[in-house]
PDB file of N, CA and C in Angstrom:
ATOM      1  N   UNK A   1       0.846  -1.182   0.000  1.00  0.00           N
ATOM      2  CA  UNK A   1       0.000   0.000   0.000  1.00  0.00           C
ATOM      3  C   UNK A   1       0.884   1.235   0.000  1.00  0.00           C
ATOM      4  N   UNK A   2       0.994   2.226  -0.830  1.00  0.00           N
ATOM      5  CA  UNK A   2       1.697   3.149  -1.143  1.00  0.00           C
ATOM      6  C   UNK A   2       0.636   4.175   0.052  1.00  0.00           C
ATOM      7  N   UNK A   3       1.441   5.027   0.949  1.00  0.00           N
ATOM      8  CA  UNK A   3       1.301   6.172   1.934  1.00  0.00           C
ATOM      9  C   UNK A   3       1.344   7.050   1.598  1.00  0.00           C
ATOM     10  N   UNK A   4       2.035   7.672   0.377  1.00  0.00           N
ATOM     11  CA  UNK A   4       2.605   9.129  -0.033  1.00  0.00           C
ATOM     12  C   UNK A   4       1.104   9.867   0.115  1.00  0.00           C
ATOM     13  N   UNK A   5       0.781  11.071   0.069  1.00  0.00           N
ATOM     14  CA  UNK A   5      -0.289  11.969   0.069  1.00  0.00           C
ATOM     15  C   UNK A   5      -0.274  12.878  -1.038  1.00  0.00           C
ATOM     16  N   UNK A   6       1.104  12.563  -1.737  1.00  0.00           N
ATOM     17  CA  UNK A   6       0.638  13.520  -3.335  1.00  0.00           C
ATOM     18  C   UNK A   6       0.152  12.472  -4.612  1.00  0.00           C
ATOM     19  N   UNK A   7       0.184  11.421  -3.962  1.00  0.00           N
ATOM     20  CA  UNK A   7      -0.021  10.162  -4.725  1.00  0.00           C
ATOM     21  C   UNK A   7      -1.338  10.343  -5.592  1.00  0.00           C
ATOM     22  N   UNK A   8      -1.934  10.590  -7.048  1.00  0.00           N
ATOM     23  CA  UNK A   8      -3.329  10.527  -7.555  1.00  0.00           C
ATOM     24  C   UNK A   8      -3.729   9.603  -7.445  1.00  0.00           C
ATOM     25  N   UNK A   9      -4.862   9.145  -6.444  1.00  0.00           N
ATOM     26  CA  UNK A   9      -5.395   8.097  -6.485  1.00  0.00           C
ATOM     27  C   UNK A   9      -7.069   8.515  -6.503  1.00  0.00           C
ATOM     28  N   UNK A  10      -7.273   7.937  -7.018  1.00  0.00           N
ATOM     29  CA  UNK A  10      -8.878   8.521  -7.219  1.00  0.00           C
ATOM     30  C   UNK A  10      -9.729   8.709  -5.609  1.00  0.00           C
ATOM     31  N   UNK A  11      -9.262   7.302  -5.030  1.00  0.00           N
ATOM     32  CA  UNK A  11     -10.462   7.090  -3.655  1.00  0.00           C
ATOM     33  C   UNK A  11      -9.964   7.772  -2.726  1.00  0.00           C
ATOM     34  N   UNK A  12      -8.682   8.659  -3.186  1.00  0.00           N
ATOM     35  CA  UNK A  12      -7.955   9.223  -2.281  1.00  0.00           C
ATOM     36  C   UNK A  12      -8.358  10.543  -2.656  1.00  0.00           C
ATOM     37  N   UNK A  13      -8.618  11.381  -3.646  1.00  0.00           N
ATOM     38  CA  UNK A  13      -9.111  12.663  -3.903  1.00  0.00           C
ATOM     39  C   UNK A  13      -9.669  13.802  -2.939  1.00  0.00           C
ATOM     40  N   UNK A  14     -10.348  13.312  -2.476  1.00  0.00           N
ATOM     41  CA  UNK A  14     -11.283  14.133  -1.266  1.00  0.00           C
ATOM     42  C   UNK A  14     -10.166  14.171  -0.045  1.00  0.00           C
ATOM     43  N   UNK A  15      -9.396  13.148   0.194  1.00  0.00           N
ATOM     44  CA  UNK A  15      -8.396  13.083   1.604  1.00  0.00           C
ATOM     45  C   UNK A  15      -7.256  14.327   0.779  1.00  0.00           C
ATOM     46  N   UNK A  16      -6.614  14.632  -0.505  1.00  0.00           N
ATOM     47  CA  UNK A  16      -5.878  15.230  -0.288  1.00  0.00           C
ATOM     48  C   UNK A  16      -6.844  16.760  -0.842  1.00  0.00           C
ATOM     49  N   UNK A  17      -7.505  16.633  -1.560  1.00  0.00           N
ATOM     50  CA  UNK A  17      -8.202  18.160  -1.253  1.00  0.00           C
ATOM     51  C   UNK A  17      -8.463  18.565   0.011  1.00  0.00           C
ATOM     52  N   UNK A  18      -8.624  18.078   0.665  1.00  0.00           N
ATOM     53  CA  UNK A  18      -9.095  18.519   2.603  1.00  0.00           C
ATOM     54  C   UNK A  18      -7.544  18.790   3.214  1.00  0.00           C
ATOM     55  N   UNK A  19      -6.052  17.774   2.453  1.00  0.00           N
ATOM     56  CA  UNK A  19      -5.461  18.503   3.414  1.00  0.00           C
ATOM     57  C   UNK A  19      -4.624  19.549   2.553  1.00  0.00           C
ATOM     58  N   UNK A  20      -5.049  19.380   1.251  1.00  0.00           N
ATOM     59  CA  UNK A  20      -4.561  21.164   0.304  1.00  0.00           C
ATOM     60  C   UNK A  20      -5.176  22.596   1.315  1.00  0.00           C
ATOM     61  N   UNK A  21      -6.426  21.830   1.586  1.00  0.00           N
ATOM     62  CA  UNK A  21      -7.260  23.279   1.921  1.00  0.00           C
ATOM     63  C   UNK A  21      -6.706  23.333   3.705  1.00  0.00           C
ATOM     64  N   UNK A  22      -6.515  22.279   3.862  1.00  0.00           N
ATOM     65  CA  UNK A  22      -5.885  22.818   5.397  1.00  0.00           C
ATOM     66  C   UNK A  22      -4.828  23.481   5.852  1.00  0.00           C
ATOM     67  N   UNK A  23      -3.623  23.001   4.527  1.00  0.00           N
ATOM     68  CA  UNK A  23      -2.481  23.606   4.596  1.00  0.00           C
ATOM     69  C   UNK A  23      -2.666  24.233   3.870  1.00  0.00           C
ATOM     70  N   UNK A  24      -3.236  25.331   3.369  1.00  0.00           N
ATOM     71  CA  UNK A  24      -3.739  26.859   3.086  1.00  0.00           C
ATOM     72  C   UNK A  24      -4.246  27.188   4.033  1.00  0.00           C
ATOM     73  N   UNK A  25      -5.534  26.826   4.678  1.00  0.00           N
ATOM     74  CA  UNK A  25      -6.034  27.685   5.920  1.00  0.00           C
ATOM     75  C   UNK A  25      -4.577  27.824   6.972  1.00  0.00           C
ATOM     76  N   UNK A  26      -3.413  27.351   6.993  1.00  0.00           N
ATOM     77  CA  UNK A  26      -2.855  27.253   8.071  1.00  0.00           C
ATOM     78  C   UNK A  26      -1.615  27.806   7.666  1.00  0.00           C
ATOM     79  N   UNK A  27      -1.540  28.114   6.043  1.00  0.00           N
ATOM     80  CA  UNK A  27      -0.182  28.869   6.188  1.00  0.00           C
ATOM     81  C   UNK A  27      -0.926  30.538   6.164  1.00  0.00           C
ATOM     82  N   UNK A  28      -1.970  30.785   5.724  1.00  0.00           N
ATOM     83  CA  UNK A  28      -2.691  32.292   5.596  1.00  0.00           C
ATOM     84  C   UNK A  28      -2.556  32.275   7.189  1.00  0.00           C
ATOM     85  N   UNK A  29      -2.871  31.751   8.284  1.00  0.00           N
ATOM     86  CA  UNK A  29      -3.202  31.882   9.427  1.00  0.00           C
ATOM     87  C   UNK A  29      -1.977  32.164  10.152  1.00  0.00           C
ATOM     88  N   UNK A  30      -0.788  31.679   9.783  1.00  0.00           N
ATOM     89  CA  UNK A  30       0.460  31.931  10.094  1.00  0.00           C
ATOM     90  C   UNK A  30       1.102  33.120   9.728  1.00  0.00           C
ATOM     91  N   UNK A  31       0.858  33.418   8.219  1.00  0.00           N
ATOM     92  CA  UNK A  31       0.905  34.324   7.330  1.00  0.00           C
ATOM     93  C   UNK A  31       0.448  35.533   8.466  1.00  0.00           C
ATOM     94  N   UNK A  32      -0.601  35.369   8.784  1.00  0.00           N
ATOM     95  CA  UNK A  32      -1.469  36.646   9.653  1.00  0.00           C
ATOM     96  C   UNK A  32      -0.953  37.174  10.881  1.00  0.00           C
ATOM     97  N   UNK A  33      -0.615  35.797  11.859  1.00  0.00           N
ATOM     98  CA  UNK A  33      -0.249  35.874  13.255  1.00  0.00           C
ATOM     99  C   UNK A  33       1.459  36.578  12.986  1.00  0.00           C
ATOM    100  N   UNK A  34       2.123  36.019  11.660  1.00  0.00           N
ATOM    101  CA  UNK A  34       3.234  36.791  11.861  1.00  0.00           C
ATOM    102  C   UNK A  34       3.253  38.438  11.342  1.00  0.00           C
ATOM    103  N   UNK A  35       2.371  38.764  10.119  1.00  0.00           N
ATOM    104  CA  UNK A  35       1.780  39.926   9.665  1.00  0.00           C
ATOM    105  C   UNK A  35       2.164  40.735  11.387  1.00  0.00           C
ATOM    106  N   UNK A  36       0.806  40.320  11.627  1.00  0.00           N
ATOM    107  CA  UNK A  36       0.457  40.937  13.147  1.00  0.00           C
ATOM    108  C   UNK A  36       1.184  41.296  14.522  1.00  0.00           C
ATOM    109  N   UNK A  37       2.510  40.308  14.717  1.00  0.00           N
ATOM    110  CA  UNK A  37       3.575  40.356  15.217  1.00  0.00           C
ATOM    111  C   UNK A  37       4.767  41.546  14.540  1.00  0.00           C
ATOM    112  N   UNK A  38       4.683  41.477  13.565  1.00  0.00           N
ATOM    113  CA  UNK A  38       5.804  42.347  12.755  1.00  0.00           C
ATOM    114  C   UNK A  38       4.834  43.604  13.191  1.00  0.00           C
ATOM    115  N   UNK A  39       3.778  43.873  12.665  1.00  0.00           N
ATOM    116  CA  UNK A  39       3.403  45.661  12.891  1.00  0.00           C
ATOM    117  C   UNK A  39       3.720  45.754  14.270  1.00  0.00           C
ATOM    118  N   UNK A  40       3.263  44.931  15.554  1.00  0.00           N
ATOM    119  CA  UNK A  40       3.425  45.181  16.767  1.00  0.00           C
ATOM    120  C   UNK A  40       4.931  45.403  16.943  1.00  0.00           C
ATOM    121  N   UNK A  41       5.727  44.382  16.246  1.00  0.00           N
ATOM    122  CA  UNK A  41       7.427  44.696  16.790  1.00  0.00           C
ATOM    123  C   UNK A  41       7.526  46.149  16.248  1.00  0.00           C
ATOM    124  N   UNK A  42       7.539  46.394  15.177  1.00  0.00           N
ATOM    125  CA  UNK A  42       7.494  47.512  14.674  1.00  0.00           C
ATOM    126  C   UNK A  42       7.109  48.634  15.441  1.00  0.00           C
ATOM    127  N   UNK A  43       5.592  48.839  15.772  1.00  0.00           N
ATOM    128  CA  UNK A  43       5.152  49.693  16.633  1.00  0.00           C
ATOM    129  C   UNK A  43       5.863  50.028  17.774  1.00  0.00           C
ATOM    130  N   UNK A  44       6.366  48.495  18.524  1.00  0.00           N
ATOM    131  CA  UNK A  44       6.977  48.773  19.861  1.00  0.00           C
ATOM    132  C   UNK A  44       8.758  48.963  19.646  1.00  0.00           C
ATOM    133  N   UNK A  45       9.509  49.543  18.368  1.00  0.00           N
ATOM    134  CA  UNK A  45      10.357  49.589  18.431  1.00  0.00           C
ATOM    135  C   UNK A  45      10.483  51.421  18.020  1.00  0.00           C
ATOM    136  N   UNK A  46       9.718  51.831  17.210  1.00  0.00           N
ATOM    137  CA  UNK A  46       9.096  53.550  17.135  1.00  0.00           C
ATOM    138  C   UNK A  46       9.114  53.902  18.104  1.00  0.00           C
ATOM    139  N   UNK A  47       8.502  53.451  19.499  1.00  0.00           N
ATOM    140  CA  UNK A  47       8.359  53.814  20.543  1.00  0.00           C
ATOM    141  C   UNK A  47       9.606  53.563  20.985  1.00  0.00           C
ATOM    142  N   UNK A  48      10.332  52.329  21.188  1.00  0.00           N
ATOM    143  CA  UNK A  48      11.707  52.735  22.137  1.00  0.00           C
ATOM    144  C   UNK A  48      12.553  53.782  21.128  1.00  0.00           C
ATOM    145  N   UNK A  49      12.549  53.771  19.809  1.00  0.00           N
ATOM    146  CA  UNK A  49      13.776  54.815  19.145  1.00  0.00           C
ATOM    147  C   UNK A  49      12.892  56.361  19.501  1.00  0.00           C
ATOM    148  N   UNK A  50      11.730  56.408  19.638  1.00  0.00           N
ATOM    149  CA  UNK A  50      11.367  57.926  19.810  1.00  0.00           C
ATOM    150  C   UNK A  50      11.573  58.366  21.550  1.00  0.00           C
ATOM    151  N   UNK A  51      11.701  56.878  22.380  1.00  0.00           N
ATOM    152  CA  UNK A  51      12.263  57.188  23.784  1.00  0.00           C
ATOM    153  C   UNK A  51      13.219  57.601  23.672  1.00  0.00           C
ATOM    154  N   UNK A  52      14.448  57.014  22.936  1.00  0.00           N
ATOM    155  CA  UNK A  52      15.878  57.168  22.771  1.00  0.00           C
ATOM    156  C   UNK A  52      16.484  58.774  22.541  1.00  0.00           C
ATOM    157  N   UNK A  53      15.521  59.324  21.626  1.00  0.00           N
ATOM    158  CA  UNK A  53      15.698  60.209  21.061  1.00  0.00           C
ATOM    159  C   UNK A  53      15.635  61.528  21.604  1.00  0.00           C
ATOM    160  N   UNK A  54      14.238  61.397  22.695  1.00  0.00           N
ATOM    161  CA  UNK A  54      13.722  61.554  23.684  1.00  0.00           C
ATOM    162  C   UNK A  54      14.985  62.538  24.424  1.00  0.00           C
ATOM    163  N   UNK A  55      15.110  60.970  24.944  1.00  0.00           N
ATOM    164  CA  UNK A  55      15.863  61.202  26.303  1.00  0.00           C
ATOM    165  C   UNK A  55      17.599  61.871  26.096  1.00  0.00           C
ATOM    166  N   UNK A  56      18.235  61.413  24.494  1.00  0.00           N
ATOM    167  CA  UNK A  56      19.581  62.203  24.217  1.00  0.00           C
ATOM    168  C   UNK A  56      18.916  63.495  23.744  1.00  0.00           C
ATOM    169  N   UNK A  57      18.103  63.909  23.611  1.00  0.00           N
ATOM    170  CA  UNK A  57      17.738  65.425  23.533  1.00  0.00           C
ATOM    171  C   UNK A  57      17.713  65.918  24.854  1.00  0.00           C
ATOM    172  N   UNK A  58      17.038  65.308  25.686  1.00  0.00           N
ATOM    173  CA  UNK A  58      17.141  66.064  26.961  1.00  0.00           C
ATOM    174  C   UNK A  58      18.590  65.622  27.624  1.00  0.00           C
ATOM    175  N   UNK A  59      19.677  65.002  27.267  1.00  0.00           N
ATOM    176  CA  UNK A  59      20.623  64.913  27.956  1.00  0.00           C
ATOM    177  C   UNK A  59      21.682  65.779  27.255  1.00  0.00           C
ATOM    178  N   UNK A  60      21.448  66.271  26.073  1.00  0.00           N
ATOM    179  CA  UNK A  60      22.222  67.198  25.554  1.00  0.00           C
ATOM    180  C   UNK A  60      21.796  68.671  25.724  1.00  0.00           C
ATOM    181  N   UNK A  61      20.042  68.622  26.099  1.00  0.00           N
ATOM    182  CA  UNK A  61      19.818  69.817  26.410  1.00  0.00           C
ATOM    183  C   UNK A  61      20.605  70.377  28.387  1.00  0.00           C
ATOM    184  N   UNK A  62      20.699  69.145  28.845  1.00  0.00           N
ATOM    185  CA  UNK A  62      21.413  69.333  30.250  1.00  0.00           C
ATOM    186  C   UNK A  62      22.784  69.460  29.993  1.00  0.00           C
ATOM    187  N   UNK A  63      23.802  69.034  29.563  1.00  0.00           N
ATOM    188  CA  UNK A  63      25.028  69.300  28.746  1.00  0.00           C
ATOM    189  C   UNK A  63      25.222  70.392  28.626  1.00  0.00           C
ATOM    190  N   UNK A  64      24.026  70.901  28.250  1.00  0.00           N
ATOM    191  CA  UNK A  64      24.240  72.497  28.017  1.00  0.00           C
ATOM    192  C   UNK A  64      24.040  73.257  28.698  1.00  0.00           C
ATOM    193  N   UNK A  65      23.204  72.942  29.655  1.00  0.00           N
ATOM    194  CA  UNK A  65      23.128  73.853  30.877  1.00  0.00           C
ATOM    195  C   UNK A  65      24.055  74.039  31.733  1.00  0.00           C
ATOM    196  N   UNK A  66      24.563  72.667  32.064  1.00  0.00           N
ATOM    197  CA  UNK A  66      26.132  72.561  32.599  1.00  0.00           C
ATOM    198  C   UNK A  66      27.381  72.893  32.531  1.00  0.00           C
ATOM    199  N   UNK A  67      27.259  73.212  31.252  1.00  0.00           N
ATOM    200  CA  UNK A  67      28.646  73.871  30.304  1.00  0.00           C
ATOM    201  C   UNK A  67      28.103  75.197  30.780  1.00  0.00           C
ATOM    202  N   UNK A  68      27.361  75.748  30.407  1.00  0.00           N
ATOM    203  CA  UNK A  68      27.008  77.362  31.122  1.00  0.00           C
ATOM    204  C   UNK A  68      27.165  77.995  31.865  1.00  0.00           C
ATOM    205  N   UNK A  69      26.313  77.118  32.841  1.00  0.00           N
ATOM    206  CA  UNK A  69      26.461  76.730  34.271  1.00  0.00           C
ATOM    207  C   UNK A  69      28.150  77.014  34.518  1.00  0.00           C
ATOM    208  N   UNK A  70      28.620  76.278  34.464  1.00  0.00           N
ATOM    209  CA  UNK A  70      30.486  75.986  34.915  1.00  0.00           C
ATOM    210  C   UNK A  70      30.797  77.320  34.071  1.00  0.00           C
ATOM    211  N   UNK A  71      30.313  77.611  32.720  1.00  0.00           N
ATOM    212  CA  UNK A  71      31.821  79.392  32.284  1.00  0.00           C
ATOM    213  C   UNK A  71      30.822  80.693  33.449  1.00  0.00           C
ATOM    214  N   UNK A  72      29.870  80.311  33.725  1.00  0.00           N
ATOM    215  CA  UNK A  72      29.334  81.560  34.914  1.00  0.00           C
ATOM    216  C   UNK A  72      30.283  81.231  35.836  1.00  0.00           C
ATOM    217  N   UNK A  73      29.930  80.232  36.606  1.00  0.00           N
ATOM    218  CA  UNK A  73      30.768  79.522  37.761  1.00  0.00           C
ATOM    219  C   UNK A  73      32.343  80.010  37.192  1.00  0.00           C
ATOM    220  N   UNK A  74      32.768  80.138  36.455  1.00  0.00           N
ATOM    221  CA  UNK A  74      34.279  80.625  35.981  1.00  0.00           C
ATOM    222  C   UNK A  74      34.478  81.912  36.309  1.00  0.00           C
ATOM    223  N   UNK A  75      33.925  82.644  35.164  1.00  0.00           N
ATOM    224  CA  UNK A  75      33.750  83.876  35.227  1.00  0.00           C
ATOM    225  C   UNK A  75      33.444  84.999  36.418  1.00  0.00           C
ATOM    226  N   UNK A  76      32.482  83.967  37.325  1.00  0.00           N
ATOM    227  CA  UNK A  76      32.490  84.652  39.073  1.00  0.00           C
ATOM    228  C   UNK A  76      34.046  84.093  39.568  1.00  0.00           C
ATOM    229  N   UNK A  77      34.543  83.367  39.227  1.00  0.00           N
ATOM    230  CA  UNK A  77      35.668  82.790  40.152  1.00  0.00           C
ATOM    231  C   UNK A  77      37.039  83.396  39.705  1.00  0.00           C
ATOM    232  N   UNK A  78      37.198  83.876  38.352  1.00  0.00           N
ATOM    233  CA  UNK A  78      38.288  84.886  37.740  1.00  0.00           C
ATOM    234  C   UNK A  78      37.675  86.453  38.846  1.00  0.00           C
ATOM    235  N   UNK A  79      36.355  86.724  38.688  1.00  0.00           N
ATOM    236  CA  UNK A  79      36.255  88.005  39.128  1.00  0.00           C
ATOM    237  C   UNK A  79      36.329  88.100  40.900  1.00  0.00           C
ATOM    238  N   UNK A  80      36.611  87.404  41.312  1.00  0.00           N
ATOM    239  CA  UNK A  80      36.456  87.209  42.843  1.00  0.00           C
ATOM    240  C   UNK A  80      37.971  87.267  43.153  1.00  0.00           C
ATOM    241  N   UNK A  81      38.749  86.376  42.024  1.00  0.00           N
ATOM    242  CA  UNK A  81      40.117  86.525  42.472  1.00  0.00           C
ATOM    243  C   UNK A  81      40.877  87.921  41.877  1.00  0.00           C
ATOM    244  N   UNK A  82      40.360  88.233  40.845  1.00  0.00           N
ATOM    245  CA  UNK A  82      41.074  89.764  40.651  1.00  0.00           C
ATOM    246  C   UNK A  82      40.516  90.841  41.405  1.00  0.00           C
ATOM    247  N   UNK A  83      38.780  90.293  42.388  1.00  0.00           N
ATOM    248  CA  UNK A  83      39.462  91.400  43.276  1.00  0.00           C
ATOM    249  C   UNK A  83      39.977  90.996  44.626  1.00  0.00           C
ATOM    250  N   UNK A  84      40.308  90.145  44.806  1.00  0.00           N
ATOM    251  CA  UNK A  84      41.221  89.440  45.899  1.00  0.00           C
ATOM    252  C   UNK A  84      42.047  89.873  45.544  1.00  0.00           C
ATOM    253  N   UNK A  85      43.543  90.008  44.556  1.00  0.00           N
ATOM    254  CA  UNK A  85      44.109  90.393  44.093  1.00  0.00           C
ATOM    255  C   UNK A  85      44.384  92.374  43.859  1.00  0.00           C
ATOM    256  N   UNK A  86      43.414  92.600  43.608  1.00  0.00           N
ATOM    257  CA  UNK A  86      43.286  93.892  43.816  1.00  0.00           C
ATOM    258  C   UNK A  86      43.455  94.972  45.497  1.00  0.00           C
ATOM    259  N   UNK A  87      42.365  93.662  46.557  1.00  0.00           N
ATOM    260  CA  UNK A  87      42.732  94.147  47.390  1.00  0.00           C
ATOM    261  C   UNK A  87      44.039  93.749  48.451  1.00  0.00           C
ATOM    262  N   UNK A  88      44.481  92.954  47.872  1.00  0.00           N
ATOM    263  CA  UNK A  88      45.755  92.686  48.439  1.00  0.00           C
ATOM    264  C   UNK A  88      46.820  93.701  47.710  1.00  0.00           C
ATOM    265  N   UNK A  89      46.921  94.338  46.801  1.00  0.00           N
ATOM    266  CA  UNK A  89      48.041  95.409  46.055  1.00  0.00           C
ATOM    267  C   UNK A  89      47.749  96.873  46.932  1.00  0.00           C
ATOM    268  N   UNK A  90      46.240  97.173  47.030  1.00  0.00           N
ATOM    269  CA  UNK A  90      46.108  98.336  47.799  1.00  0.00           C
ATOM    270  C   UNK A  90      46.153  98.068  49.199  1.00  0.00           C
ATOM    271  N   UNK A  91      46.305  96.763  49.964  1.00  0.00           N
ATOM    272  CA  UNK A  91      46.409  96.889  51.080  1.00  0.00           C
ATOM    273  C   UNK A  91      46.988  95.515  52.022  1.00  0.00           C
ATOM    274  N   UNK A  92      48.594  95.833  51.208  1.00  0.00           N
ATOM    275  CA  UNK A  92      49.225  94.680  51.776  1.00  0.00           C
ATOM    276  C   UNK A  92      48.749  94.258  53.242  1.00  0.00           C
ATOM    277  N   UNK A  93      49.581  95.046  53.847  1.00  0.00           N
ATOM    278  CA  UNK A  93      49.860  94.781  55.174  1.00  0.00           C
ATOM    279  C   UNK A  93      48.628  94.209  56.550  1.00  0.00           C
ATOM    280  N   UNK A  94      47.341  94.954  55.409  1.00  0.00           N
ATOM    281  CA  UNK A  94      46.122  94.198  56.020  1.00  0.00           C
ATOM    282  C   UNK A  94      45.680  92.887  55.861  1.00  0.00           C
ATOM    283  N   UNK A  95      45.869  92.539  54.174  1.00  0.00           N
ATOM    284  CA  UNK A  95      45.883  91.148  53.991  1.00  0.00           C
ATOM    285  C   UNK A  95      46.814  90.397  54.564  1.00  0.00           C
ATOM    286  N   UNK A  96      47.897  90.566  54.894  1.00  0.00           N
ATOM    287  CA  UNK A  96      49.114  89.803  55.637  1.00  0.00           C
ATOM    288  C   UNK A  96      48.440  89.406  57.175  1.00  0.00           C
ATOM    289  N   UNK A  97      47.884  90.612  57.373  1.00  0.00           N
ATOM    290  CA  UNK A  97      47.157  90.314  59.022  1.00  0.00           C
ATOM    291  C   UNK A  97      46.100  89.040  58.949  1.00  0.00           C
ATOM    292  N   UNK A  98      45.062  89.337  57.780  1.00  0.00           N
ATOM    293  CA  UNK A  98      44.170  88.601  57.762  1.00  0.00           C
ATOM    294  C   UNK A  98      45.155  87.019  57.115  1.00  0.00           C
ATOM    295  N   UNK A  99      45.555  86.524  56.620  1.00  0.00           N
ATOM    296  CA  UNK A  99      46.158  85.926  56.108  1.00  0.00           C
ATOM    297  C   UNK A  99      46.726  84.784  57.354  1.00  0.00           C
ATOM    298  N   UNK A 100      47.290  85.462  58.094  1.00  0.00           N
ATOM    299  CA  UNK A 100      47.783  85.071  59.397  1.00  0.00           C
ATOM    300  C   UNK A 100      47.116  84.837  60.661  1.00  0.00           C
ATOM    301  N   UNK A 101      45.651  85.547  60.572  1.00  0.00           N
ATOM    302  CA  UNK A 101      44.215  85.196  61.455  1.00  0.00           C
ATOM    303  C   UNK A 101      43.895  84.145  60.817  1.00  0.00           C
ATOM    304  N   UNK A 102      43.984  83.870  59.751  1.00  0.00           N
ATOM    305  CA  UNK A 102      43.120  82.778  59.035  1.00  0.00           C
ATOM    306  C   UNK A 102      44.055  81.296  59.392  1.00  0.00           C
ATOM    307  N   UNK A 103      45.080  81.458  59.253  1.00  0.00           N
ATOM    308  CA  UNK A 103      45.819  80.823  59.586  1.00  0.00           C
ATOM    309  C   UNK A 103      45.985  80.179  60.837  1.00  0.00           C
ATOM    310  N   UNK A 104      45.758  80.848  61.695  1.00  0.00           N
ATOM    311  CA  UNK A 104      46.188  80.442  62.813  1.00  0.00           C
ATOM    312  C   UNK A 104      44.489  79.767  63.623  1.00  0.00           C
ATOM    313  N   UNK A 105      43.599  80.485  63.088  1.00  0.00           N
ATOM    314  CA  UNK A 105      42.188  79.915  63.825  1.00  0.00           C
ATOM    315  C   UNK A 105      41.920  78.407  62.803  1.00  0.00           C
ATOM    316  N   UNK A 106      42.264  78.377  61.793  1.00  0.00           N
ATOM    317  CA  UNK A 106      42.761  76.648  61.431  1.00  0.00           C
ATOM    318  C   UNK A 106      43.872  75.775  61.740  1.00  0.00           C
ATOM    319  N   UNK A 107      44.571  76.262  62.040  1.00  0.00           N
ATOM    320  CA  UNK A 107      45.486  75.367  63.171  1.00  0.00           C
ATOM    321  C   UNK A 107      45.074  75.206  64.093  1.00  0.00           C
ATOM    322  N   UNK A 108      44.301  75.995  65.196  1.00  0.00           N
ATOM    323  CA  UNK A 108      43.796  76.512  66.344  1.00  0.00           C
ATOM    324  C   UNK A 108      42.370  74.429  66.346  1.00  0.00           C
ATOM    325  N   UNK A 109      41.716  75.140  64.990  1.00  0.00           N
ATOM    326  CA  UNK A 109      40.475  74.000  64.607  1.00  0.00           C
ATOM    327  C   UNK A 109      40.924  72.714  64.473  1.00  0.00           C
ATOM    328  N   UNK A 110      41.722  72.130  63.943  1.00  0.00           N
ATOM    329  CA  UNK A 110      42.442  71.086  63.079  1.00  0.00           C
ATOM    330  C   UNK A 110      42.983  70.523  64.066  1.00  0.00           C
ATOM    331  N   UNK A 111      43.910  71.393  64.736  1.00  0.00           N
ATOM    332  CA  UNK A 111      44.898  71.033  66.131  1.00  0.00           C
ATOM    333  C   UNK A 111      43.977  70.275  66.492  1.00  0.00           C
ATOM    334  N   UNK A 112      42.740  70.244  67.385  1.00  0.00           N
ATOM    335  CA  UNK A 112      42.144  70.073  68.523  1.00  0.00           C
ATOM    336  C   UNK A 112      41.773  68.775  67.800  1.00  0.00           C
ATOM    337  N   UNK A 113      41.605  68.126  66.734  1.00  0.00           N
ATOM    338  CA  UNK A 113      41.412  67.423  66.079  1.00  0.00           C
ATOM    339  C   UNK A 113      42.115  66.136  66.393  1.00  0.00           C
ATOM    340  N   UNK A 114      43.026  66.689  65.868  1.00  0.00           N
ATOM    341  CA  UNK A 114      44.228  65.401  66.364  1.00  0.00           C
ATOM    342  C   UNK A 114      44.687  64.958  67.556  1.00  0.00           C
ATOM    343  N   UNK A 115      43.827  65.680  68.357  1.00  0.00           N
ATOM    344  CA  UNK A 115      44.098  65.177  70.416  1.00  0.00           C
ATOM    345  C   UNK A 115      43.049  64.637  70.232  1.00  0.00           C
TER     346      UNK A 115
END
């Protein structure tokens, strides 16, 4: 008895039309479920690249605030020392005093530290 299923056999006709039409209903059905999977991967990958995109926009928009941020932070810290600088030229001998108060009430702090 020959088994094959592409075999033409007459009494066999109806057995392989039923499983032509099954394996069509079942590759369209596959066909679909993967259709349907692909738009969803798809969909849910728009969404992580528009997160992505998202979020290096706002980390370059902070980048930039920071960089700003720090030449202000500069720019007060050049102008603080030229006039530190300034008032130490018009008034040595006072900064020497203070210089030497400062000095000594952190030794004074620190000292007590180390007992």
């Amino acid at each position: 008895m020959n088994t094959d299923i592409t075999h033409d056999n007459p009494r066999d006709g109806g057995n392989h039309e039923r499983i032509e039409r099954t394996a069509s209903r079942f590759k369209e059905g596959t066909s679909s479920v993967v259709g349907g999977a692909k738009e969803k991967f798809d969909a849910a990958a728009d969404r992580v690249e528009s997160g992505l995109h998202r979020a290096t926009d706002a980390s370059a928009r902070g980048a930039k605030r920071a960089a700003e941020k720090a030449g202000q932070l500069r720019d007060r810290g050049d102008e603080a020392l030229e006039t530190v600088r300034d008032f130490v030229r018009e008034k040595p001998v006072q900064s020497v005093a203070i210089a030497l108060a400062a000095g000594w009430l952190l030794g004074r702090l620190l000292g007590s530290r180390r007992n």
